[in-house]
C-alpha atoms as a PDB file:
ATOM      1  CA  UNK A   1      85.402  29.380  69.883  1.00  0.00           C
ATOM      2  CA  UNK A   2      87.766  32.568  70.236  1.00  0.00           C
ATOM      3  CA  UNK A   3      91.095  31.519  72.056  1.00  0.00           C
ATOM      4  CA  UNK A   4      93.382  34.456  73.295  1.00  0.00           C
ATOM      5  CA  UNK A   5      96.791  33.447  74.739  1.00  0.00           C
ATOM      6  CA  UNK A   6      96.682  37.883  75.372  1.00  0.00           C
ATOM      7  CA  UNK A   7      99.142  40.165  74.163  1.00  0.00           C
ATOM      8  CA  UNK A   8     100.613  38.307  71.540  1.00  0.00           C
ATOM      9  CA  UNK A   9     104.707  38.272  72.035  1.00  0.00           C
ATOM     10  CA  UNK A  10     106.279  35.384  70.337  1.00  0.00           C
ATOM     11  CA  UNK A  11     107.666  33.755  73.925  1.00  0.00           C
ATOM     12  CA  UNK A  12     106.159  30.138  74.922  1.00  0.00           C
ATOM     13  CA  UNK A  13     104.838  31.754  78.012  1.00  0.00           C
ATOM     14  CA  UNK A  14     102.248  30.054  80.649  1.00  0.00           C
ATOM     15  CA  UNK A  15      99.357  31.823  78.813  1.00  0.00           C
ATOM     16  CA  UNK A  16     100.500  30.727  74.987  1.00  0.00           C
ATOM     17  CA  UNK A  17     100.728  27.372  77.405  1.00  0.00           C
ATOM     18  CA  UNK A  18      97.087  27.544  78.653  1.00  0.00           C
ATOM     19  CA  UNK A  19      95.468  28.553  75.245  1.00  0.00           C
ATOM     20  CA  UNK A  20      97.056  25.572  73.405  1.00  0.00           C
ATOM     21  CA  UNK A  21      95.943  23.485  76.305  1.00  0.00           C
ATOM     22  CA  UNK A  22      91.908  24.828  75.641  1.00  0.00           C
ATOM     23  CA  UNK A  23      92.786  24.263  71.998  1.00  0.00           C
ATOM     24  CA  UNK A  24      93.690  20.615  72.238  1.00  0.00           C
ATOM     25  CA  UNK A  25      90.863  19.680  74.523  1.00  0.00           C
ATOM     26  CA  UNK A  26      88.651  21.251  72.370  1.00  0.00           C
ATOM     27  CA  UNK A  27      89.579  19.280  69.314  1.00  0.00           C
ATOM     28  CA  UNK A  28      90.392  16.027  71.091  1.00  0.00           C
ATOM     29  CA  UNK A  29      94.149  16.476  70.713  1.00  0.00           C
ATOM     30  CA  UNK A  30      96.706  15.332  73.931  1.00  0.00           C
ATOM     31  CA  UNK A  31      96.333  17.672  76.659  1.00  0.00           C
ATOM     32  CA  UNK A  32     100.096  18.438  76.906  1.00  0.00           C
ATOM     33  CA  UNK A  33     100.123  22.228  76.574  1.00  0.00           C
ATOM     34  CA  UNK A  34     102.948  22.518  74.329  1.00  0.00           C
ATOM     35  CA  UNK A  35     102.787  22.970  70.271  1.00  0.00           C
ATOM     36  CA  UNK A  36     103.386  19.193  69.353  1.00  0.00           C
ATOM     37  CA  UNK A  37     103.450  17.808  66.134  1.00  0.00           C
ATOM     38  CA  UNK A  38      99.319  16.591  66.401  1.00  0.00           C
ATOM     39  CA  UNK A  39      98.493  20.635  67.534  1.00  0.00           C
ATOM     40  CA  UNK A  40     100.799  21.935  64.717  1.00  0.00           C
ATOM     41  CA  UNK A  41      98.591  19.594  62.383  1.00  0.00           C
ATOM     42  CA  UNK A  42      95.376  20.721  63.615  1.00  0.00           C
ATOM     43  CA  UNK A  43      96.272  24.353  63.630  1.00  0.00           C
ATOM     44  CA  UNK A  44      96.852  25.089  59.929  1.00  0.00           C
ATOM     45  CA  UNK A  45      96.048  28.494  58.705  1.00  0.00           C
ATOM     46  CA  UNK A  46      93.478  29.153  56.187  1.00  0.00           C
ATOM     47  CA  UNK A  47      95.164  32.509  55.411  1.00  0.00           C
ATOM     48  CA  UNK A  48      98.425  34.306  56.173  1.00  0.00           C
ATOM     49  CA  UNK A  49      99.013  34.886  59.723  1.00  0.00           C
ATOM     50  CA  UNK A  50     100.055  38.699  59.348  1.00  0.00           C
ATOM     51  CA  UNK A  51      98.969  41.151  57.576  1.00  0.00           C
ATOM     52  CA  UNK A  52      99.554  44.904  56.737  1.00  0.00           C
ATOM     53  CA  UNK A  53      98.283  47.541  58.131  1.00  0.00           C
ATOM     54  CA  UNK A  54      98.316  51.884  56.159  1.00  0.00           C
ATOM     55  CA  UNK A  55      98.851  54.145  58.586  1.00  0.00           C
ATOM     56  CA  UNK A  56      95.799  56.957  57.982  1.00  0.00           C
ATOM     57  CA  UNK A  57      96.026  60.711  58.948  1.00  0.00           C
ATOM     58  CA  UNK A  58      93.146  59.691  62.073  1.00  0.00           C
ATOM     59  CA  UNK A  59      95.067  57.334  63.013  1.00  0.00           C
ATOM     60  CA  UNK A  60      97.788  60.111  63.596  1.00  0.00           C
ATOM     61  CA  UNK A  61      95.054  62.690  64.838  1.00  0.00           C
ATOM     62  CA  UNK A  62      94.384  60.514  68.059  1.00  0.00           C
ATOM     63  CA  UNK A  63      97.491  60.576  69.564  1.00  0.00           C
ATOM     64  CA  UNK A  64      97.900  62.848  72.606  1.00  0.00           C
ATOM     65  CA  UNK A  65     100.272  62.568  75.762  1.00  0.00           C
ATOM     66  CA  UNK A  66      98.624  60.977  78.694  1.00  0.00           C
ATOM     67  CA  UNK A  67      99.286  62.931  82.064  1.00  0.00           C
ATOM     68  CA  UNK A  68     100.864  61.636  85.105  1.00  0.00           C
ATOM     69  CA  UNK A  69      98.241  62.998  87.856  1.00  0.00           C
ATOM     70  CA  UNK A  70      94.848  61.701  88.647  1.00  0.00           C
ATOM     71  CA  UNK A  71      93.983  65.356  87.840  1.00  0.00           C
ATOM     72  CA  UNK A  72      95.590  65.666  84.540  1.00  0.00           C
ATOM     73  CA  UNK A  73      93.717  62.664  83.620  1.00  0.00           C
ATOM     74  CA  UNK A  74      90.508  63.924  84.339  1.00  0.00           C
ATOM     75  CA  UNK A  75      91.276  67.141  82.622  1.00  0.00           C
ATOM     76  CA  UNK A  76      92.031  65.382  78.951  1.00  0.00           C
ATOM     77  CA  UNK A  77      89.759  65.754  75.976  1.00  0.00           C
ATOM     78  CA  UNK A  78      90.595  61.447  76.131  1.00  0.00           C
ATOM     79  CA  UNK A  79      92.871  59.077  76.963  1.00  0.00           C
ATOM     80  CA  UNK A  80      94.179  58.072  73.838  1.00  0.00           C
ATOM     81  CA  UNK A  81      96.782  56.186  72.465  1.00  0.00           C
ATOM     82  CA  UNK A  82     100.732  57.853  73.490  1.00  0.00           C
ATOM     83  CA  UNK A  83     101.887  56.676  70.468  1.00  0.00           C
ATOM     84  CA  UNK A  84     102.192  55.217  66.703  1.00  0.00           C
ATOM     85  CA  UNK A  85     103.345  51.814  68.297  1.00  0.00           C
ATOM     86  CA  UNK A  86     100.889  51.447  70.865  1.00  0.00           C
ATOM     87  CA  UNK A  87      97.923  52.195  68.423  1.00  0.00           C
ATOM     88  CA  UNK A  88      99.813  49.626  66.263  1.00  0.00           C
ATOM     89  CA  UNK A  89     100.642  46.762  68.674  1.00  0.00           C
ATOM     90  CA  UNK A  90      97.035  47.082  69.648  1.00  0.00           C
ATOM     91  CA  UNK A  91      95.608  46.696  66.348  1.00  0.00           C
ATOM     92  CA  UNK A  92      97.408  43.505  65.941  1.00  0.00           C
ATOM     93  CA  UNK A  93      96.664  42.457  69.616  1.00  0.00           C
ATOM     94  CA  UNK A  94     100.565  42.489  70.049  1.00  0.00           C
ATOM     95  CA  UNK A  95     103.303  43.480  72.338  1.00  0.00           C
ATOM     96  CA  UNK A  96     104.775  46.457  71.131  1.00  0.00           C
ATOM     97  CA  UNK A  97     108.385  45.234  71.417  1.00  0.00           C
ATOM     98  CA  UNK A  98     106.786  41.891  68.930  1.00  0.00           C
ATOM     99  CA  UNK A  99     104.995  44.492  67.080  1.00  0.00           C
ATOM    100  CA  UNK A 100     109.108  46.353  66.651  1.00  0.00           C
ATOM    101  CA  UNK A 101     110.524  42.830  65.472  1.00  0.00           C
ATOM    102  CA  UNK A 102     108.077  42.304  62.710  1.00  0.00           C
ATOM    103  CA  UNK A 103     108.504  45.974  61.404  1.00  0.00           C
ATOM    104  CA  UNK A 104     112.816  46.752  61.351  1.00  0.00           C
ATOM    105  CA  UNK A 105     113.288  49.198  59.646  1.00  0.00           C
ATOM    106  CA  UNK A 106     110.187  51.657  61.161  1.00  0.00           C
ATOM    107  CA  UNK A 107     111.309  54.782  62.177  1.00  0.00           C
ATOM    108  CA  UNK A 108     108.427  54.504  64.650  1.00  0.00           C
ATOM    109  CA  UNK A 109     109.430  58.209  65.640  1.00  0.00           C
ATOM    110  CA  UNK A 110     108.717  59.573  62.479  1.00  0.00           C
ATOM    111  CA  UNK A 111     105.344  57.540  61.215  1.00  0.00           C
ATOM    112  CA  UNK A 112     103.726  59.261  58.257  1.00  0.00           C
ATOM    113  CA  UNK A 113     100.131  58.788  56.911  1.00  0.00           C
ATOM    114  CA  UNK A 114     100.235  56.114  54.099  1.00  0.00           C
ATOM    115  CA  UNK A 115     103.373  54.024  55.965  1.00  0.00           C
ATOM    116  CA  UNK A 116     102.641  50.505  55.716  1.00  0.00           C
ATOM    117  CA  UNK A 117     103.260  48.116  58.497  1.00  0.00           C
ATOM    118  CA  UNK A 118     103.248  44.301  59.878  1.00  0.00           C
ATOM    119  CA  UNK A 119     101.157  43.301  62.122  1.00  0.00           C
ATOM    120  CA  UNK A 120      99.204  40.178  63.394  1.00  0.00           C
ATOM    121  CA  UNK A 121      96.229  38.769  61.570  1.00  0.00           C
ATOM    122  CA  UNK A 122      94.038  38.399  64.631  1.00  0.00           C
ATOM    123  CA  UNK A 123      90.329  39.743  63.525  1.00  0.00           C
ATOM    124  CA  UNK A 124      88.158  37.857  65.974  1.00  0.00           C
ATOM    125  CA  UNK A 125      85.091  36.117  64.283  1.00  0.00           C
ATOM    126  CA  UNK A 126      81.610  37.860  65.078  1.00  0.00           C
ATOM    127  CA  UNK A 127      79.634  35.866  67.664  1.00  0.00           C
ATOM    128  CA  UNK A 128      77.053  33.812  66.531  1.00  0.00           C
ATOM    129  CA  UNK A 129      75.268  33.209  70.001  1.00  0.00           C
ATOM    130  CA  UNK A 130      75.404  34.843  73.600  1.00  0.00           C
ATOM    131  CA  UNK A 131      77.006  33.876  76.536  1.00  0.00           C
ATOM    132  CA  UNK A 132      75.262  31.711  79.672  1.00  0.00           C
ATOM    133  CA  UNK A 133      77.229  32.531  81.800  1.00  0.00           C
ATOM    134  CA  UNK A 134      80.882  33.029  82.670  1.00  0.00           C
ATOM    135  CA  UNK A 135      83.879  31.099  84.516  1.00  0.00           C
ATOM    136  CA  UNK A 136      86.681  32.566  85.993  1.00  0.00           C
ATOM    137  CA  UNK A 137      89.395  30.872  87.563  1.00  0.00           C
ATOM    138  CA  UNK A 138      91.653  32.679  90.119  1.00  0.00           C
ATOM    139  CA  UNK A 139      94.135  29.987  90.426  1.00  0.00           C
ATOM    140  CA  UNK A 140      94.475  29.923  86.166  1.00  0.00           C
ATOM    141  CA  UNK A 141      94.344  33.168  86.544  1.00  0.00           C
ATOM    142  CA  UNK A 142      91.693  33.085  83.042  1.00  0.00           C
ATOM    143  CA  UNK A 143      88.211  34.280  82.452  1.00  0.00           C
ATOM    144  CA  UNK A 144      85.950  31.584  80.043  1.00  0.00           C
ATOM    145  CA  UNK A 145      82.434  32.271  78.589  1.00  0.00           C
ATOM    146  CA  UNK A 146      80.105  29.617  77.685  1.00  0.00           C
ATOM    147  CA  UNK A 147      76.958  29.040  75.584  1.00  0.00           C
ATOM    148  CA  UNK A 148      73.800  27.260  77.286  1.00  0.00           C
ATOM    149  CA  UNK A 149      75.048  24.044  76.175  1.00  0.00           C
ATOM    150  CA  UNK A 150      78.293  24.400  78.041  1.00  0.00           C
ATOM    151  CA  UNK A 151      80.047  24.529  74.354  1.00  0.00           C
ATOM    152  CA  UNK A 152      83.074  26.802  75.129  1.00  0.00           C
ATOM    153  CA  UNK A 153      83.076  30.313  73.503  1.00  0.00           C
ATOM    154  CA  UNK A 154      85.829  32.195  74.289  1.00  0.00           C
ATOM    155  CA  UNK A 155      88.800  31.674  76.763  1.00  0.00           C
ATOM    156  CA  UNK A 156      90.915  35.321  77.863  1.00  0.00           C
ATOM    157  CA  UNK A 157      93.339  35.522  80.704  1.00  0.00           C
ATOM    158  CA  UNK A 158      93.107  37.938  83.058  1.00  0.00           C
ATOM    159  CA  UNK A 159      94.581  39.790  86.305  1.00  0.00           C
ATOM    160  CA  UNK A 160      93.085  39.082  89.686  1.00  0.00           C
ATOM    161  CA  UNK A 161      93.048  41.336  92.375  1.00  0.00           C
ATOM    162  CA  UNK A 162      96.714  41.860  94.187  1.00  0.00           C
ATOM    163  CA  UNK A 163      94.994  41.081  97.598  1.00  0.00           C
ATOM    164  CA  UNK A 164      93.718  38.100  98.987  1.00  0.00           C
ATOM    165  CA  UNK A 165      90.480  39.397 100.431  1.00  0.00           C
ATOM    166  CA  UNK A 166      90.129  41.151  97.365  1.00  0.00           C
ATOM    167  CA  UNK A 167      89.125  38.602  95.444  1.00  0.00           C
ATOM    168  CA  UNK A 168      85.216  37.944  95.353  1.00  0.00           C
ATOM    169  CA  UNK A 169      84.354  33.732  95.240  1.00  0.00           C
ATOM    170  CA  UNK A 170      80.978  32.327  93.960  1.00  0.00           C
ATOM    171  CA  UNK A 171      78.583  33.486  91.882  1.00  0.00           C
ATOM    172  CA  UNK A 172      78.032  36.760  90.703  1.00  0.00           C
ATOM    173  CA  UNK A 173      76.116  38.472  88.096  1.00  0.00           C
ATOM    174  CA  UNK A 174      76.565  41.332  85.046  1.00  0.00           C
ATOM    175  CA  UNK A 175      74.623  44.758  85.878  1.00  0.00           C
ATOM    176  CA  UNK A 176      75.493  46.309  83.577  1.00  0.00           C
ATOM    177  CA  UNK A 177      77.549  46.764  80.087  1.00  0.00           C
ATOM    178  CA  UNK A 178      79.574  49.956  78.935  1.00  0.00           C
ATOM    179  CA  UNK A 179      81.881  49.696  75.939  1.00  0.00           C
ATOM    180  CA  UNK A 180      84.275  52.877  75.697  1.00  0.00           C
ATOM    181  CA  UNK A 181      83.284  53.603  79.533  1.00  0.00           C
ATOM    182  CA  UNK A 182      84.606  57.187  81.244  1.00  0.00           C
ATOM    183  CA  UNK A 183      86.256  56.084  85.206  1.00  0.00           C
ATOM    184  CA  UNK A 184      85.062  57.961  88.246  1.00  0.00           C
ATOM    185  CA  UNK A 185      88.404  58.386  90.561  1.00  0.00           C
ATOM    186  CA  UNK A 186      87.825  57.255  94.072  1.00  0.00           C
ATOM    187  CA  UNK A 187      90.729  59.109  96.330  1.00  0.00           C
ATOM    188  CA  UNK A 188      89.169  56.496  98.760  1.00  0.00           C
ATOM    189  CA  UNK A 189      90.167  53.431  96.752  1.00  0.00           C
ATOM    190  CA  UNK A 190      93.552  54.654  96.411  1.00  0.00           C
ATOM    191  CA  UNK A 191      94.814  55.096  99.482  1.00  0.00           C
ATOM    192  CA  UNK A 192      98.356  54.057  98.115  1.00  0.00           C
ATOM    193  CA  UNK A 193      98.973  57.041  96.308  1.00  0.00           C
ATOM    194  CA  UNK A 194     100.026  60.455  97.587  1.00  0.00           C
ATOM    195  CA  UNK A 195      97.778  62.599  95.444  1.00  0.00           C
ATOM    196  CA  UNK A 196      94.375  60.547  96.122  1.00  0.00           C
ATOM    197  CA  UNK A 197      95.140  61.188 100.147  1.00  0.00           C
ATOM    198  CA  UNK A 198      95.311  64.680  99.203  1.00  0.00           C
ATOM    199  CA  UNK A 199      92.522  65.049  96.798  1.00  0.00           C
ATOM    200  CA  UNK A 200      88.969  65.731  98.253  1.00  0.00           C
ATOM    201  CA  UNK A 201      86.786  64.694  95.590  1.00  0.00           C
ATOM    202  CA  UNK A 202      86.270  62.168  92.808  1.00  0.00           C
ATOM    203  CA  UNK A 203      87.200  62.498  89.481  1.00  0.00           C
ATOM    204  CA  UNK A 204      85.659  61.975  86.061  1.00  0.00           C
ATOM    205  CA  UNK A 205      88.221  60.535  83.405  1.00  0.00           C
ATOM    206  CA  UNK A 206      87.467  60.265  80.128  1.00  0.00           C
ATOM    207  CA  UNK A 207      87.311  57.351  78.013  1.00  0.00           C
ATOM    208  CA  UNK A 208      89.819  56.009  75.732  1.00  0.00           C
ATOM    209  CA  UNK A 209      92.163  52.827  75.693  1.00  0.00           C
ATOM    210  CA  UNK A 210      94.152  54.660  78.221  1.00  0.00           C
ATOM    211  CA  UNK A 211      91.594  55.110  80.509  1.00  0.00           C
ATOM    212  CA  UNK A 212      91.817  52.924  84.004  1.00  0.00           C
ATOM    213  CA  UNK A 213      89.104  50.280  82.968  1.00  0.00           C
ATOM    214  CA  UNK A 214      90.430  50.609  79.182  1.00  0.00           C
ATOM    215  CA  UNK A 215      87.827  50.314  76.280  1.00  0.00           C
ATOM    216  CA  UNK A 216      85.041  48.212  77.722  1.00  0.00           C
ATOM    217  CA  UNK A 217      83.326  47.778  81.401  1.00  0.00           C
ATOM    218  CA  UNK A 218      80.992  44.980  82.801  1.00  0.00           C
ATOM    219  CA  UNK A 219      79.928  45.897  85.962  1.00  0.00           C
ATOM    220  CA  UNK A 220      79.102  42.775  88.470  1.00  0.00           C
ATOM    221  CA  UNK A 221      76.679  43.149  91.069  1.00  0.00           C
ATOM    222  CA  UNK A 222      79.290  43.026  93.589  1.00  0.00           C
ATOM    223  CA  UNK A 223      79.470  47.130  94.621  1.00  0.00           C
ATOM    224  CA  UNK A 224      83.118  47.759  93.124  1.00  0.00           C
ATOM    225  CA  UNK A 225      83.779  44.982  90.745  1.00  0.00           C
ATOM    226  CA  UNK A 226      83.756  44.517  87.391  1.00  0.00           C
ATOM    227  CA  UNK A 227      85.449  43.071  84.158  1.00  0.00           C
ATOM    228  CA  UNK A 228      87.457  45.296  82.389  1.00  0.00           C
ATOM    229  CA  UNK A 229      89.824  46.841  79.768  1.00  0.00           C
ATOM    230  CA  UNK A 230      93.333  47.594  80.738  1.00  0.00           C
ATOM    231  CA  UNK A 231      95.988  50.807  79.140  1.00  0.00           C
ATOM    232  CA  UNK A 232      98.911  48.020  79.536  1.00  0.00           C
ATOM    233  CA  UNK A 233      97.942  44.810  78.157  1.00  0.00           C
ATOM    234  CA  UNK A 234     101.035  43.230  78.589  1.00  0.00           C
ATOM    235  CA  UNK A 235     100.261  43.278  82.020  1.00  0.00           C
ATOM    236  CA  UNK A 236      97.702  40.646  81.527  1.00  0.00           C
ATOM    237  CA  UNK A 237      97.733  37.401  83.693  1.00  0.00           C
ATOM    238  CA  UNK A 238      99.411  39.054  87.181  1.00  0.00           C
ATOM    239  CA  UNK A 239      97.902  39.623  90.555  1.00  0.00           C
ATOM    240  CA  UNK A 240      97.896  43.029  90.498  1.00  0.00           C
ATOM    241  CA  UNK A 241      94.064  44.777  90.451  1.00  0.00           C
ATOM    242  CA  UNK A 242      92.758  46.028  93.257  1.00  0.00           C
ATOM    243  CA  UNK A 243      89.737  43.691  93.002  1.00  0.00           C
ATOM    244  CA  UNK A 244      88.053  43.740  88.900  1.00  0.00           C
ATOM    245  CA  UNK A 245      89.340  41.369  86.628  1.00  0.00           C
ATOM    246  CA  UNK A 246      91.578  42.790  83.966  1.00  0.00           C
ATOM    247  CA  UNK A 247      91.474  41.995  80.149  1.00  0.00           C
ATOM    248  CA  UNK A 248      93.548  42.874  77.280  1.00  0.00           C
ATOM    249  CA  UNK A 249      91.040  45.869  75.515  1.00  0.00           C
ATOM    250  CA  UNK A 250      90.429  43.597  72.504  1.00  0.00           C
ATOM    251  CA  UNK A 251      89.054  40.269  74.657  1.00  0.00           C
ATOM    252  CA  UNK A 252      86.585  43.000  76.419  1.00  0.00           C
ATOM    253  CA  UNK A 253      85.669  44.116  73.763  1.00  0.00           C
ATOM    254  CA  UNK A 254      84.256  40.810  72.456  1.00  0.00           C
ATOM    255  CA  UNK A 255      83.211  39.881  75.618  1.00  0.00           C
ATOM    256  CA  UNK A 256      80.805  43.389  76.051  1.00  0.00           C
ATOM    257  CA  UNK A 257      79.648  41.498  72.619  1.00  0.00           C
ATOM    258  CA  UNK A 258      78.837  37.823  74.481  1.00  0.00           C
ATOM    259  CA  UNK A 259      77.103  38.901  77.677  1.00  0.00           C
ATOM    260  CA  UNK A 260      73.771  40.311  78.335  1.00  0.00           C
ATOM    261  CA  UNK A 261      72.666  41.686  81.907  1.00  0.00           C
ATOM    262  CA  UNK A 262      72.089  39.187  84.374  1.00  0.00           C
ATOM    263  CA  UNK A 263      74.307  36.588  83.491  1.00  0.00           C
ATOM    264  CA  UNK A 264      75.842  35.000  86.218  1.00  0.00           C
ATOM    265  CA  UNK A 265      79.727  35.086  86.698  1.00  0.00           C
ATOM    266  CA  UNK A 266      81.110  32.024  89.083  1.00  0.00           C
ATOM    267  CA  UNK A 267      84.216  33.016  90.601  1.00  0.00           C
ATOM    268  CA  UNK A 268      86.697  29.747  91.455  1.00  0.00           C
ATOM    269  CA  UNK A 269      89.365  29.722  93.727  1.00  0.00           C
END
């Protein structure tokens, strides 16, 4: 079972609240949400929970300015990490002002191939079994995958859609699976910003963990919806989508792993 409370950030926050919860219940602990002495038991560590991380010259190659316009976007060899400290607080599924507390004295302007830094030892297990189907829960605001046998495999929060008829209820189903996915720009969809109402034609932007839909895509059979990747992970957990369901890059990345096509994907209020 693979428990994500989402960008990891050191504050006892309603989604460090809800993973603890899925944690207990899964072990038979009190349901109480909070990191009691019977959770703190159950929850020892079988190895150090950070680790260190060498910065590597391709690690440095990636980075590259992301531009402001829709059209700049589209125009971009990728949409790859900004900076040293995103790539970082990624890697270690962290915020990046976490990822600046565990790592003082970085001069995270001046990162050199073969600098060493602390992050979070978060490498997700590989999955032993694929996904039935898929739960998510508006009001929770949290996306959970389960085996035939109802055994929990993974719980992820995610962001809804900022609308109220928006957001799809009842079952749908996975079309389709695309990890590191391009985005076609829809001035249509967009009807909020100034440059879509003055652009005449979609856009192709490339992929990278920048990219609108981030590093994975599972496309429902709902025209327009899907699960996805997000550029600001942090973000996780807020009504703010303009229908998909937003997760942190690393949780859809697993979750590409879990599903298959035609799984079904029940939508509670």
């Amino acid at each position: 079972m693979t428990i994500s409370s989402g960008s990891i950030d050191g504050v006892n926050g309603s989604q460090t609240r809800a993973a603890l919860l899925v944690f207990q219940r899964g072990n038979n602990l009190s349901p109480t949400g909070e990191l009691d002495i019977a959770t703190r038991a159950a929850l020892t560590l079988d190895s150090a929970p950070l680790t260190h991380y060498v910065i590597t010259s391709n690690d440095l190659a990636r980075l590259q300015p992301v531009r402001k316009t829709w059209l700049g976007k589209s125009q971009q060899t990728a949409l790859d990490y900004e900076t040293i400290l995103e790539f970082v607080a990624e890697k270690g599924h962290a915020s990046p002002k976490l990822t600046k507390k565990l790592n003082p004295g970085a001069n995270w302007t001046n990162i050199v191939a073969g600098d060493e830094v602390k992050i979070p030892a978060v490498e997700y297990p590989s999955p032993k079994t694929k996904a039935a189907f898929i739960v998510i829960s508006l009001a929770e605001r949290r996306l959970q995958a389960f085996d035939e046998n109802t055994n929990l495999l993974a719980h992820f929060p995610c962001s809804i859609a900022a609308k109220f008829e928006k957001r799809p209820v009842g079952e749908l189903h996975v079309k389709a699976i695309a990890p590191n996915p391009d985005y076609t720009f829809n001035p249509e969809v967009f009807a909020e910003s100034q440059e879509a109402r003055q652009l005449k034609t979609k856009l192709i932007l490339p992929p990278g963990p920048n990219n609108p839909v981030g590093t994975a895509w599972i496309s429902l059979d709902k025209p327009g919806y899907g699960i996805h990747g997000t550029p600001s992970p942090e973000q996780v957990g807020r009504t703010e989508s303009h229908g998909c369901f937003r997760l942190a890059n690393w949780n859809a990345e697993y979750l590409i792993q879990l599903v298959t096509v035609g799984v079904p994907v029940r939508v509670e209020p």
